[in-house]
PDB file of N, CA and C in Angstrom:
ATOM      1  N   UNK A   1     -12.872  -4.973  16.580  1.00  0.00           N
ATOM      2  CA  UNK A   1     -14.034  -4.790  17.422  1.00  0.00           C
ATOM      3  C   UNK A   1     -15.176  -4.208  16.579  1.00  0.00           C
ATOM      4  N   UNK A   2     -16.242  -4.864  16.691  1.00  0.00           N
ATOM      5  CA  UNK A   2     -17.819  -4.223  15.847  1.00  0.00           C
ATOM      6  C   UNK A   2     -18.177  -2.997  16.239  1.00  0.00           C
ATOM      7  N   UNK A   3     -18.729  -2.363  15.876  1.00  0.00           N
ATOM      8  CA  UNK A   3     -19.302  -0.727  16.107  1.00  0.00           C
ATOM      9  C   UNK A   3     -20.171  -0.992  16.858  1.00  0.00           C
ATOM     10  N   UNK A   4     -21.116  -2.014  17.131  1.00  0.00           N
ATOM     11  CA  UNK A   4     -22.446  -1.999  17.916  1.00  0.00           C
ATOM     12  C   UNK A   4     -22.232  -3.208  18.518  1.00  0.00           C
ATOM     13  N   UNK A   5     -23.334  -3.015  19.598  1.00  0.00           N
ATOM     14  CA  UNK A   5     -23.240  -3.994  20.361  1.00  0.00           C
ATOM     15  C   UNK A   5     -23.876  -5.364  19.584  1.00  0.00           C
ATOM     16  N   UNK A   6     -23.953  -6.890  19.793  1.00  0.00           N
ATOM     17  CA  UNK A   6     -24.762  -7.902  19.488  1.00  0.00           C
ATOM     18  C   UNK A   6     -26.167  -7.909  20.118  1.00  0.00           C
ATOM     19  N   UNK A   7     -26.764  -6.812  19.002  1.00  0.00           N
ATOM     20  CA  UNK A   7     -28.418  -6.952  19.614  1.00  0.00           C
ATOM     21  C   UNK A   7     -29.677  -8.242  19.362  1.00  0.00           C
ATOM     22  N   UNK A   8     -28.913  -9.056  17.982  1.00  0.00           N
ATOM     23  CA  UNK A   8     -29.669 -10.243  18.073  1.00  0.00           C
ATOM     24  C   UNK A   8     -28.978 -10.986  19.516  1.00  0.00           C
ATOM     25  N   UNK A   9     -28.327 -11.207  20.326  1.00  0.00           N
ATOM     26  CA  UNK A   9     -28.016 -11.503  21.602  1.00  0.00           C
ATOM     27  C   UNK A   9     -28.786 -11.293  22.610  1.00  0.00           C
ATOM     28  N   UNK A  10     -28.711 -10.144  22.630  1.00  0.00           N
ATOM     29  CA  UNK A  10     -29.076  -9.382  23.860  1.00  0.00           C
ATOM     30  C   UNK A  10     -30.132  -8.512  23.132  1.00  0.00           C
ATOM     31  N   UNK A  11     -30.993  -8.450  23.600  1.00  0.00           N
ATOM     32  CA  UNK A  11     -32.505  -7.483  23.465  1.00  0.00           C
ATOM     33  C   UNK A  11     -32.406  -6.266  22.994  1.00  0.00           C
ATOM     34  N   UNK A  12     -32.009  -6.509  25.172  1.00  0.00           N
ATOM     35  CA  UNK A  12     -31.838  -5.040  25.935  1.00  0.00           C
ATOM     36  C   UNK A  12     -30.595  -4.936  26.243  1.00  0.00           C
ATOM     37  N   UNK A  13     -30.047  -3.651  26.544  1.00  0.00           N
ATOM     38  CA  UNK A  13     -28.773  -3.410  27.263  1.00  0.00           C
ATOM     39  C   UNK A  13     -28.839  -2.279  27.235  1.00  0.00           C
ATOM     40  N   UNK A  14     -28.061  -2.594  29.062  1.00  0.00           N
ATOM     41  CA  UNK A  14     -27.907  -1.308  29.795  1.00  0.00           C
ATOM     42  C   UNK A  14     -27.210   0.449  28.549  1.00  0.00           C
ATOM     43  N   UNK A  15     -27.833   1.502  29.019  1.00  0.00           N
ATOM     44  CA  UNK A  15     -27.108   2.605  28.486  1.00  0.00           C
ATOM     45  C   UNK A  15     -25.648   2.565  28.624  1.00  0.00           C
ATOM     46  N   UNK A  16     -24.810   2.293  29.361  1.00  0.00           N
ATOM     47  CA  UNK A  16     -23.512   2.172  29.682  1.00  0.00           C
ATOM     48  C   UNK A  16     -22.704   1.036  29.239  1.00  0.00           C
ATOM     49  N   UNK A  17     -23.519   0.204  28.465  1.00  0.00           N
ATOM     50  CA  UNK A  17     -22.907  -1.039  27.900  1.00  0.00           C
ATOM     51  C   UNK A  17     -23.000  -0.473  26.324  1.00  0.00           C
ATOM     52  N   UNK A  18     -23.691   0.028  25.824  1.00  0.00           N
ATOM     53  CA  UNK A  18     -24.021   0.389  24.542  1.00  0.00           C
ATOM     54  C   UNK A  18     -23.176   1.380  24.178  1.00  0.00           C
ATOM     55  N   UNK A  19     -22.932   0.172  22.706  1.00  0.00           N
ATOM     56  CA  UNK A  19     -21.556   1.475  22.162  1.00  0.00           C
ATOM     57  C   UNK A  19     -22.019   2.521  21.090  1.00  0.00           C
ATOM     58  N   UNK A  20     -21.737   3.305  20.606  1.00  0.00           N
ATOM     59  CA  UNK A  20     -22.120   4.417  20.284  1.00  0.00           C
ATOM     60  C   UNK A  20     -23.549   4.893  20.393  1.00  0.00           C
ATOM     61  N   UNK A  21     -23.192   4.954  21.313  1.00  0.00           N
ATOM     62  CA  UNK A  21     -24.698   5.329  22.145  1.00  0.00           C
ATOM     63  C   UNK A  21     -25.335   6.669  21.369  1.00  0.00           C
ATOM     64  N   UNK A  22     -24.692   7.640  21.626  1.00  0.00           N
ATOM     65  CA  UNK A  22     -25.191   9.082  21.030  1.00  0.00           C
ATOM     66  C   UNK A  22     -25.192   8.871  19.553  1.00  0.00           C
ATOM     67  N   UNK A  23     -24.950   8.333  19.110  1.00  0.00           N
ATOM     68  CA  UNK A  23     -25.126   8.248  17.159  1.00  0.00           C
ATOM     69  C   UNK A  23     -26.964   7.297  17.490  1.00  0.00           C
ATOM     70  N   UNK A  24     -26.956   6.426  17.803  1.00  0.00           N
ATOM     71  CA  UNK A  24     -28.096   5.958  18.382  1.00  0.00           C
ATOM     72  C   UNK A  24     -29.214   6.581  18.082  1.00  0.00           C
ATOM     73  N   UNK A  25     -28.733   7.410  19.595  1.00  0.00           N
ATOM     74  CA  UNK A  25     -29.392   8.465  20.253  1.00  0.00           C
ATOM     75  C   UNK A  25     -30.889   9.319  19.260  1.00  0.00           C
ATOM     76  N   UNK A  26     -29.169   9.949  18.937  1.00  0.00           N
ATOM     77  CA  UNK A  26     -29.244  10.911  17.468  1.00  0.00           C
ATOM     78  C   UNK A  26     -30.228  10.465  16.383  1.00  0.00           C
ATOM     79  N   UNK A  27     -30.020   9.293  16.150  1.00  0.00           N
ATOM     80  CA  UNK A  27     -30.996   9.062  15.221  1.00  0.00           C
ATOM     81  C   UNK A  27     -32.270   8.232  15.222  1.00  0.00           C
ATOM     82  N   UNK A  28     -32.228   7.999  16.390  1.00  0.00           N
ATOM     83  CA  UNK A  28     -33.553   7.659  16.966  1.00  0.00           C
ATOM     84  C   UNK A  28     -33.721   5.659  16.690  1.00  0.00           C
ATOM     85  N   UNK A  29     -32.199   5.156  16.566  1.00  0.00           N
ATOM     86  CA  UNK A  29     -32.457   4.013  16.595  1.00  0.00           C
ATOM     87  C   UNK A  29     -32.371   3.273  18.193  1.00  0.00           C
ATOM     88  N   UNK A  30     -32.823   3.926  19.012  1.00  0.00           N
ATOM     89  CA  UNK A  30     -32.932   2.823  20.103  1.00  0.00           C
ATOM     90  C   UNK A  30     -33.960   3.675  20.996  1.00  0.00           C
ATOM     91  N   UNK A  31     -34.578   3.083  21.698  1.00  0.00           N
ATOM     92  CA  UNK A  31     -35.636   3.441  22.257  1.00  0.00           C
ATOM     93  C   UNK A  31     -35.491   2.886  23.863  1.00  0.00           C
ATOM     94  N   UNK A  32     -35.698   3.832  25.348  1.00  0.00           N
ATOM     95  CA  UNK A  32     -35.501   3.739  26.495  1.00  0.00           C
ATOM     96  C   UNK A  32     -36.920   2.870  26.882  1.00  0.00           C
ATOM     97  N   UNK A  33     -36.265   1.870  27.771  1.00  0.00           N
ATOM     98  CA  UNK A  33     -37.922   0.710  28.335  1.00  0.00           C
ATOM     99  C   UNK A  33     -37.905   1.260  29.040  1.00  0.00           C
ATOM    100  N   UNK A  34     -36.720   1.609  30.234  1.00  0.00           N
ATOM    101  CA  UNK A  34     -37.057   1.817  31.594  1.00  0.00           C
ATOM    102  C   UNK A  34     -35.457   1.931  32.255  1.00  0.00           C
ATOM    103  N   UNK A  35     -35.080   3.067  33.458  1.00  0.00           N
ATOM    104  CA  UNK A  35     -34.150   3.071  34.306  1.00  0.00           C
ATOM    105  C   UNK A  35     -33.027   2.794  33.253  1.00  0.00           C
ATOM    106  N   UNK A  36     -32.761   3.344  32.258  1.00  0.00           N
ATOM    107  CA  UNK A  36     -31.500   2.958  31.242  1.00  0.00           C
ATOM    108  C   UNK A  36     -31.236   2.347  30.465  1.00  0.00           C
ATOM    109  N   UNK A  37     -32.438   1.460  30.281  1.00  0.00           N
ATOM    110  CA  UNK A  37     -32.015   0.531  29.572  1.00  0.00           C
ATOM    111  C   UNK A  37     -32.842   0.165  28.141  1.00  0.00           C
ATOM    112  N   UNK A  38     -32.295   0.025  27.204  1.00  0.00           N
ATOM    113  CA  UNK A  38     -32.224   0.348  25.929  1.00  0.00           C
ATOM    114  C   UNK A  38     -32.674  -0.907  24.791  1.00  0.00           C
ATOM    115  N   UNK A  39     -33.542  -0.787  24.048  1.00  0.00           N
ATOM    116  CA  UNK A  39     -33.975  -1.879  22.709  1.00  0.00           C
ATOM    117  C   UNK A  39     -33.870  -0.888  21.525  1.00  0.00           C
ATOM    118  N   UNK A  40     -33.056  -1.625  20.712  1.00  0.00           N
ATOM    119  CA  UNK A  40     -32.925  -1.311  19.188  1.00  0.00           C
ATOM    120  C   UNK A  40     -34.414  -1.376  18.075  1.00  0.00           C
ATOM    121  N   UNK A  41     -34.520  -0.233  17.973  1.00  0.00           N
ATOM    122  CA  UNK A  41     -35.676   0.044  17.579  1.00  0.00           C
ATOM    123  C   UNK A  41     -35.873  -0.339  15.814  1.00  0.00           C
ATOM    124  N   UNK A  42     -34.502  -0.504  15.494  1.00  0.00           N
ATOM    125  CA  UNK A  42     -34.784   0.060  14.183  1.00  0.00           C
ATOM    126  C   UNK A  42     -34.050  -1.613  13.378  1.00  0.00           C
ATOM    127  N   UNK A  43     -33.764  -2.322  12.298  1.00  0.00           N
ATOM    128  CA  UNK A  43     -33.093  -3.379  12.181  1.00  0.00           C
ATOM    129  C   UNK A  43     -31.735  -3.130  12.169  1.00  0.00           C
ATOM    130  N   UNK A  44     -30.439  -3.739  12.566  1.00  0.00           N
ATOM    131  CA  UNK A  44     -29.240  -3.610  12.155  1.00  0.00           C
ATOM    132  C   UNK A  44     -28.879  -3.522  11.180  1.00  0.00           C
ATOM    133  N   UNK A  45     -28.955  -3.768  10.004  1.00  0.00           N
ATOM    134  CA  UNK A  45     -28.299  -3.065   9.131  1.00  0.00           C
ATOM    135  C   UNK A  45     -28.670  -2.092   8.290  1.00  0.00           C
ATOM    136  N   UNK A  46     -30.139  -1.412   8.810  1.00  0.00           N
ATOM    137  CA  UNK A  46     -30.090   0.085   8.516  1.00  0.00           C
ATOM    138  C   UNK A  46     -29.256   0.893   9.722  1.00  0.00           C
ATOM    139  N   UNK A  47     -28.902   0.719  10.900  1.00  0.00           N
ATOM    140  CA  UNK A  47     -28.178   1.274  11.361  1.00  0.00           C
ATOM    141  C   UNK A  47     -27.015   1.271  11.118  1.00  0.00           C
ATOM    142  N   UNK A  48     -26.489  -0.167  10.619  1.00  0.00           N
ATOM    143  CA  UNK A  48     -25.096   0.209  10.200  1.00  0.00           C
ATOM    144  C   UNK A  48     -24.937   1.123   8.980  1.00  0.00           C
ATOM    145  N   UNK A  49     -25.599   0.918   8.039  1.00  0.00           N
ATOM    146  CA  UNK A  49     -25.860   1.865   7.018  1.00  0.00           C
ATOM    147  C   UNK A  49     -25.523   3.463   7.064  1.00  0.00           C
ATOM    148  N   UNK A  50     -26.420   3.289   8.142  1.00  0.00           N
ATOM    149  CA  UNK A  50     -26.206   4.647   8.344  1.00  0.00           C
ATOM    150  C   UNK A  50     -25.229   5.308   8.993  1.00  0.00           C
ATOM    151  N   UNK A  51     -24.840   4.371  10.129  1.00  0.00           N
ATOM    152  CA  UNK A  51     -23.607   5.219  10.957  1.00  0.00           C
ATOM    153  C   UNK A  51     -22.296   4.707   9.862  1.00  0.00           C
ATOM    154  N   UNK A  52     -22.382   4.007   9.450  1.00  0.00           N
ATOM    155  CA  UNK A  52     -21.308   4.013   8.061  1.00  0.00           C
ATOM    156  C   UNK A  52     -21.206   5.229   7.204  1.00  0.00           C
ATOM    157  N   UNK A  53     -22.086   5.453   6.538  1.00  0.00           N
ATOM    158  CA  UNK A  53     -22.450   6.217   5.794  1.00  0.00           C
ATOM    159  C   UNK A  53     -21.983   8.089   6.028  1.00  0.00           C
ATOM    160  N   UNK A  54     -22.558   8.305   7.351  1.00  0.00           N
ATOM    161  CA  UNK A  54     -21.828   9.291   8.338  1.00  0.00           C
ATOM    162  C   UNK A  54     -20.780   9.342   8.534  1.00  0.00           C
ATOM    163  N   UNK A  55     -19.882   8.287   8.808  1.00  0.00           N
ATOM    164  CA  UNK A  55     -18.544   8.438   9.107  1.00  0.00           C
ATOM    165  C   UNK A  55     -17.539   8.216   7.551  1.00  0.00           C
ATOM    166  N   UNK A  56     -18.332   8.444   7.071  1.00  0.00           N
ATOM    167  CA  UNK A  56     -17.718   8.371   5.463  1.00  0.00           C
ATOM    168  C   UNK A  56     -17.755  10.108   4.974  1.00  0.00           C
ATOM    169  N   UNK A  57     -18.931  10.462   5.080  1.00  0.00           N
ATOM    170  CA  UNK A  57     -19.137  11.801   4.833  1.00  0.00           C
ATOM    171  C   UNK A  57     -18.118  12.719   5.844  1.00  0.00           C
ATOM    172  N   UNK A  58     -17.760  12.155   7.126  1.00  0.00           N
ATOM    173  CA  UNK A  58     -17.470  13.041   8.166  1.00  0.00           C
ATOM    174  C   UNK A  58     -15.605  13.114   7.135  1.00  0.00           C
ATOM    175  N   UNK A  59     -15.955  11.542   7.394  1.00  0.00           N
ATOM    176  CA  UNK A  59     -13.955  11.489   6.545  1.00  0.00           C
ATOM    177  C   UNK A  59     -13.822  12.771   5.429  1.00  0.00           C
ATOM    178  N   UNK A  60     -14.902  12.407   4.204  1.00  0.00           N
ATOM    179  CA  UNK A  60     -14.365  13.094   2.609  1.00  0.00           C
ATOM    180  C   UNK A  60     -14.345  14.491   3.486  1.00  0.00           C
ATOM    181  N   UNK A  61     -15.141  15.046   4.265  1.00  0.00           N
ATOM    182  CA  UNK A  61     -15.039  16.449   4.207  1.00  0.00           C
ATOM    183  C   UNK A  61     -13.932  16.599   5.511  1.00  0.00           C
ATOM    184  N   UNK A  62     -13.655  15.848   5.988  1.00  0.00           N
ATOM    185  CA  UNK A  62     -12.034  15.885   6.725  1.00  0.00           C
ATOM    186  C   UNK A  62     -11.278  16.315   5.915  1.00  0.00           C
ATOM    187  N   UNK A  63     -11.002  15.277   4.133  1.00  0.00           N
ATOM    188  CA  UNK A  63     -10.060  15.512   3.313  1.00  0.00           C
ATOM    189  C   UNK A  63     -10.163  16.654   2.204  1.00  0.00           C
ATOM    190  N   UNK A  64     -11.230  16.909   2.484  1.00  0.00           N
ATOM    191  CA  UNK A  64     -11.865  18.099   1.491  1.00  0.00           C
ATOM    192  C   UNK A  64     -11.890  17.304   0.238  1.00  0.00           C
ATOM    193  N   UNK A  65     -12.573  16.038   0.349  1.00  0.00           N
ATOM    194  CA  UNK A  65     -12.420  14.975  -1.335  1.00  0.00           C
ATOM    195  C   UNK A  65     -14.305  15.851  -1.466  1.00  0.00           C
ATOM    196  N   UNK A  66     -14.734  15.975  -2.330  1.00  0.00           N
ATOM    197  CA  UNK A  66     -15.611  16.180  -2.715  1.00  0.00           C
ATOM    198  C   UNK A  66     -16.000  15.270  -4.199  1.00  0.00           C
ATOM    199  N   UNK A  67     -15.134  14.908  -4.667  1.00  0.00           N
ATOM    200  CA  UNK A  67     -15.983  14.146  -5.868  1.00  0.00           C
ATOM    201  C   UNK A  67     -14.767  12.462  -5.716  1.00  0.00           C
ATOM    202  N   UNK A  68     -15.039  11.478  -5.327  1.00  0.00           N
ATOM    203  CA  UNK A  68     -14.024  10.397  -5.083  1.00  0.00           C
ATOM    204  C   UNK A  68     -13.266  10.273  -6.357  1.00  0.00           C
ATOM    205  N   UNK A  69     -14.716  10.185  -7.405  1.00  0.00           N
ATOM    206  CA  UNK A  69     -13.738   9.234  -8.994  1.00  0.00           C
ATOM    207  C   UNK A  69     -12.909  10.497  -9.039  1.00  0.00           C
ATOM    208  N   UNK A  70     -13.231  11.693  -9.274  1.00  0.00           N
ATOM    209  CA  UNK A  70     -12.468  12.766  -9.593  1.00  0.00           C
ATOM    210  C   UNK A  70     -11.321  12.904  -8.964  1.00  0.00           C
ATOM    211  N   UNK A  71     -10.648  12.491  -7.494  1.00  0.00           N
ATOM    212  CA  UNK A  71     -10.151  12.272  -6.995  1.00  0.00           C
ATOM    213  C   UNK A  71      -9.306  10.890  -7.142  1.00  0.00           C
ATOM    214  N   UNK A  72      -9.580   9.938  -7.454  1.00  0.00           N
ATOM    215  CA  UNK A  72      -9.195   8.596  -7.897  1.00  0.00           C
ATOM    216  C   UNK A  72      -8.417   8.952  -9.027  1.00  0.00           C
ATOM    217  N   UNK A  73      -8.624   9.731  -9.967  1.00  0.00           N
ATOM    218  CA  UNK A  73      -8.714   9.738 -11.350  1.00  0.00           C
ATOM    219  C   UNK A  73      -7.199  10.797 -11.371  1.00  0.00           C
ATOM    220  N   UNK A  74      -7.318  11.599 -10.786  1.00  0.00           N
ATOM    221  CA  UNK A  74      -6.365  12.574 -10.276  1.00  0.00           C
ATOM    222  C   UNK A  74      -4.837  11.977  -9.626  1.00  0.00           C
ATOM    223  N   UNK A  75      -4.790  11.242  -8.976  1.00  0.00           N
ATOM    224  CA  UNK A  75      -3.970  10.687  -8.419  1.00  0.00           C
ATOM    225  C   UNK A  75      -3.542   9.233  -9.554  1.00  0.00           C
ATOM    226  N   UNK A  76      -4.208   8.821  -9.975  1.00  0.00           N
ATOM    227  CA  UNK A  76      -3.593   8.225 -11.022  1.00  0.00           C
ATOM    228  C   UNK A  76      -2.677   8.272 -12.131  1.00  0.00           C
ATOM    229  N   UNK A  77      -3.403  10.058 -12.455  1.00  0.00           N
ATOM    230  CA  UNK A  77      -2.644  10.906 -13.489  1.00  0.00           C
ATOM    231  C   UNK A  77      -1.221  11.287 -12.407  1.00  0.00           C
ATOM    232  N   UNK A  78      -0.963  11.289 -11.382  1.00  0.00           N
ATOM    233  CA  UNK A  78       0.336  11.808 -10.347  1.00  0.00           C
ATOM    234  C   UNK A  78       0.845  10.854 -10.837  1.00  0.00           C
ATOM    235  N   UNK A  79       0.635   9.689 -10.421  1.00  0.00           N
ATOM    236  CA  UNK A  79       1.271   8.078  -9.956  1.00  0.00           C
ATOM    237  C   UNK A  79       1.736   7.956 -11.770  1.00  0.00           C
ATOM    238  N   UNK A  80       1.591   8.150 -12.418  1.00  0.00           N
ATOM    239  CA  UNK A  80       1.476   7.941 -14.314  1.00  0.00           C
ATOM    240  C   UNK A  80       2.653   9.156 -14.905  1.00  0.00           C
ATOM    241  N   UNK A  81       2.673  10.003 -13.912  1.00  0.00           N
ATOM    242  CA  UNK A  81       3.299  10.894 -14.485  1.00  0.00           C
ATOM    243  C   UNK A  81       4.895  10.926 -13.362  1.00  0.00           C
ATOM    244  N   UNK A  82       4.337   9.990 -12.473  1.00  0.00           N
ATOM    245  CA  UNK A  82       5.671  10.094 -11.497  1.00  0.00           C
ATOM    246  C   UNK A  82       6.390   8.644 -12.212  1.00  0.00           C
ATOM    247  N   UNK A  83       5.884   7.483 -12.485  1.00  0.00           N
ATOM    248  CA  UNK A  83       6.165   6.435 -13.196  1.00  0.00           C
ATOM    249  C   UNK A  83       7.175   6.825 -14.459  1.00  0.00           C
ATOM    250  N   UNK A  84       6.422   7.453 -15.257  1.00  0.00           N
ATOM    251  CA  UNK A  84       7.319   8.153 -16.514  1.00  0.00           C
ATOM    252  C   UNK A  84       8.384   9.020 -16.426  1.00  0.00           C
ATOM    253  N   UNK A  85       8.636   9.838 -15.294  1.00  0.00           N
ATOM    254  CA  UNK A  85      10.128  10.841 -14.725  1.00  0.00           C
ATOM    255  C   UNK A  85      10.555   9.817 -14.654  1.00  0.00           C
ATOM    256  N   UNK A  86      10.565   8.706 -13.705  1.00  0.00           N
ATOM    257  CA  UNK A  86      11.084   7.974 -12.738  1.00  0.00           C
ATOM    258  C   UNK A  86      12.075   6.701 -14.334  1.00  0.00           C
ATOM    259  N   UNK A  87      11.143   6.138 -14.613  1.00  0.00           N
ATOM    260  CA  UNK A  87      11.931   5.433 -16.430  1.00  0.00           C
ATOM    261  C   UNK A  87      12.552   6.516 -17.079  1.00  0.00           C
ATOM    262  N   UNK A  88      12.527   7.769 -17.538  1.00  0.00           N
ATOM    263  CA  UNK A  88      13.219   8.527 -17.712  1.00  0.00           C
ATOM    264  C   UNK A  88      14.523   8.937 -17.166  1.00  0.00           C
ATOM    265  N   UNK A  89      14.265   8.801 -15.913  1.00  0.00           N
ATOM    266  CA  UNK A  89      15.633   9.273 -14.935  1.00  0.00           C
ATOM    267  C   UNK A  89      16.461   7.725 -15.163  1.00  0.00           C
ATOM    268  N   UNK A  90      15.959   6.770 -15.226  1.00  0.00           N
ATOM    269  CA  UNK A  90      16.713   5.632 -14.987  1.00  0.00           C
ATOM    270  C   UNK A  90      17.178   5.124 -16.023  1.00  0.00           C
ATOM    271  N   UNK A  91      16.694   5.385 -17.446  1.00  0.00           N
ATOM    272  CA  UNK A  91      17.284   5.430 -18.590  1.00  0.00           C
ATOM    273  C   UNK A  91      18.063   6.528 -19.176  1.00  0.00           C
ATOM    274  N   UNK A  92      18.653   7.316 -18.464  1.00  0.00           N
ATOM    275  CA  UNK A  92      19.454   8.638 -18.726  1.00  0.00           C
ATOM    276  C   UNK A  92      20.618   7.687 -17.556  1.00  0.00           C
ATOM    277  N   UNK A  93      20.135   7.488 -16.626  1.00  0.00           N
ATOM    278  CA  UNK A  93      21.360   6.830 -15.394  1.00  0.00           C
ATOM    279  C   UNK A  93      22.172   5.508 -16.290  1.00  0.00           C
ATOM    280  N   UNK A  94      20.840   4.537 -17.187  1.00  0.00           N
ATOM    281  CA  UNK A  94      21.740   4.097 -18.076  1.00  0.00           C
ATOM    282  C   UNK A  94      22.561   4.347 -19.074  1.00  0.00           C
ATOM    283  N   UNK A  95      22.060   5.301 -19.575  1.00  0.00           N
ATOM    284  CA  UNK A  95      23.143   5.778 -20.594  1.00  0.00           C
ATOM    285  C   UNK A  95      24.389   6.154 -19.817  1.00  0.00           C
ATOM    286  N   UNK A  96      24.715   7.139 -18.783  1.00  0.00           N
ATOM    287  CA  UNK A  96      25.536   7.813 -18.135  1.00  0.00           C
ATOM    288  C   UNK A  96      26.468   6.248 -17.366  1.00  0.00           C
ATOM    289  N   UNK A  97      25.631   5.475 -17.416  1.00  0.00           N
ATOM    290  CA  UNK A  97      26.796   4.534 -16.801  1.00  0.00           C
ATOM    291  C   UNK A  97      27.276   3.401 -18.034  1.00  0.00           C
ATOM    292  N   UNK A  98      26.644   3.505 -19.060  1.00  0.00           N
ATOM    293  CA  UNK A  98      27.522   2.953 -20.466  1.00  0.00           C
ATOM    294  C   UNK A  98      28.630   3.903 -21.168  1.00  0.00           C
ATOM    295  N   UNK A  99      28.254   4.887 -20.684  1.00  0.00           N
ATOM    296  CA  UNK A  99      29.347   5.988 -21.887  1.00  0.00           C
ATOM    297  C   UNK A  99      30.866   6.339 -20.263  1.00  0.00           C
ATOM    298  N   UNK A 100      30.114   5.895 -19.233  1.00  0.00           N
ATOM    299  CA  UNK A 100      31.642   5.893 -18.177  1.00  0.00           C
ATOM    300  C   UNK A 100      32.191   4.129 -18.303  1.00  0.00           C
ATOM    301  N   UNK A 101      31.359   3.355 -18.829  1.00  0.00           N
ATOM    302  CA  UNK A 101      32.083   1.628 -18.560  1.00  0.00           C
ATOM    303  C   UNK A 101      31.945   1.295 -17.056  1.00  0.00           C
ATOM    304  N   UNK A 102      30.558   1.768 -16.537  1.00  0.00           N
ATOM    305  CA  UNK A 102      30.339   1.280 -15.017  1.00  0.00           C
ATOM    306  C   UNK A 102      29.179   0.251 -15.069  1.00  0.00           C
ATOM    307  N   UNK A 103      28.410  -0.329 -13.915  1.00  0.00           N
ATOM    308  CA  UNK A 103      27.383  -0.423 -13.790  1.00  0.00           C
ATOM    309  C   UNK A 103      26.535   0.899 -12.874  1.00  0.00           C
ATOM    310  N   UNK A 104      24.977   0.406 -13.191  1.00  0.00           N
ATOM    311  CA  UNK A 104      24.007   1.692 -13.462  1.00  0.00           C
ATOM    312  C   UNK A 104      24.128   1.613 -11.583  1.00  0.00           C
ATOM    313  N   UNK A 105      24.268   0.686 -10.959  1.00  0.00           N
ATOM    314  CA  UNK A 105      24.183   1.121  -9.161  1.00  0.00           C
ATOM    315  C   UNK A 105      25.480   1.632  -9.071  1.00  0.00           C
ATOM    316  N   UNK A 106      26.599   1.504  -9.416  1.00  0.00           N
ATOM    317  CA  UNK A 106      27.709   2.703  -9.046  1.00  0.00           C
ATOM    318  C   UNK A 106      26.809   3.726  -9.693  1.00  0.00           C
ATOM    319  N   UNK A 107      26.235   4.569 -10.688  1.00  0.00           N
ATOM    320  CA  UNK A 107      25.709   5.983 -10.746  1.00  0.00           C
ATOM    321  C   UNK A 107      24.723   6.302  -9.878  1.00  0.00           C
ATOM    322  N   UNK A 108      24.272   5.532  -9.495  1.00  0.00           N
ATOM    323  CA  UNK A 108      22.965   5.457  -8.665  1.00  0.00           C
ATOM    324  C   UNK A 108      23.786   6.062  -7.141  1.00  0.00           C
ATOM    325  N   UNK A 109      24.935   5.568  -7.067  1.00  0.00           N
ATOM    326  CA  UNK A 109      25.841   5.492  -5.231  1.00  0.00           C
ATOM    327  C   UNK A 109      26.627   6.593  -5.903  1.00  0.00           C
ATOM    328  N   UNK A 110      27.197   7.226  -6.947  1.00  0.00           N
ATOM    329  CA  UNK A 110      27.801   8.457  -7.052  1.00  0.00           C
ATOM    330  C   UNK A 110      26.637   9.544  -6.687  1.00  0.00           C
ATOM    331  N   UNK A 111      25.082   9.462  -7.524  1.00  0.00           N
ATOM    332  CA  UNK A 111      24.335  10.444  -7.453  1.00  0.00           C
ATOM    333  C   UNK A 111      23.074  10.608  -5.981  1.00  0.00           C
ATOM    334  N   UNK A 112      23.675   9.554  -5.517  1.00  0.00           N
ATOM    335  CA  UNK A 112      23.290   9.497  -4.153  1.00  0.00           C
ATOM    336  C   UNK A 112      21.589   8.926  -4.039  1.00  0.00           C
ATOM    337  N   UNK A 113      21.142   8.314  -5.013  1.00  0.00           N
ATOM    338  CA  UNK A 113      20.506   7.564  -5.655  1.00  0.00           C
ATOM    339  C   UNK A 113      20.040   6.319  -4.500  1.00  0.00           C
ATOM    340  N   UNK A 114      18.911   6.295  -3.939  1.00  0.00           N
ATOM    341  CA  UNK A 114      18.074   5.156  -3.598  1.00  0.00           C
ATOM    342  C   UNK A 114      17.093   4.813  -3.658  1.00  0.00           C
ATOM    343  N   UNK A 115      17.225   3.276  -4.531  1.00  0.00           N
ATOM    344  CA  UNK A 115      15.397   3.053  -4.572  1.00  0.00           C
ATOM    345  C   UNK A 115      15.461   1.697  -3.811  1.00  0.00           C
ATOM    346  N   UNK A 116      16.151   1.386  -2.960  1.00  0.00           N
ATOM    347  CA  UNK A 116      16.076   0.516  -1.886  1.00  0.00           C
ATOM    348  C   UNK A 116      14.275   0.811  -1.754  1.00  0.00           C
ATOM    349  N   UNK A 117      13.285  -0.257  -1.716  1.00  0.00           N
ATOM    350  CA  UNK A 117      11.844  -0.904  -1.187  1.00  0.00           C
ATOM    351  C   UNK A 117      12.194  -1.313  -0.169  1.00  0.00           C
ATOM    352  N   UNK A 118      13.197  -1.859   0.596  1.00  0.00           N
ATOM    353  CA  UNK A 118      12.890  -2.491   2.028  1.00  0.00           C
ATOM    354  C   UNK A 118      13.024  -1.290   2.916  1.00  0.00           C
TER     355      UNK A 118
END
């Protein structure tokens, strides 16, 4: 579903048909003719712009992200450093199942071991 109503459609529309009305409101993109009813004052896609834009800012400081790349960049170094335990652990599981004469999923089902993806 679109954030706004289809104002190349429709002109006008009623206050009660109009969706985010109070962001609108707020920013002074729609303007009252008469008895409720409402023309987009401003072009669509500076409004989307903007109520985009807002609900982006509202998110990062939801997550307390304050810098994205810095954040991007951060989690890469996790994912890089969880990658490398993870080949580590599984090349120690190989060794441990060559020096018993098993295969590496019996050590995996002794050490209680799952990397089942489904």
């Amino acid at each position: 579903m679109e954030a706004f109503n289809n104002w190349k459609l429709h002109k006008i529309i009623s206050k009660k048909d109009i969706r985010e009305f109070e962001f609108l409101i707020e920013n002074g993109f729609v303007q009252e003719i008469q008895d409720g009813y409402y023309y987009l004052s401003a072009p669509l896609h500076e409004v989307e712009r903007k109520f985009y834009e807002q609900k982006n800012e509202k998110l990062l400081d939801e997550l307390c992200v304050k810098d994205v790349k810095k954040e991007i960049k951060d989690y890469i170094k996790k994912l890089n450093s969880y990658n490398e335990a993870k080949d580590v652990a599984e090349c120690l599981m190989g060794k441990i199942a060559d020096l018993k004469g098993t295969a590496i999923k019996e050590v995996h089902e002794e050490m209680e071991m799952n990397f089942d993806t489904g």
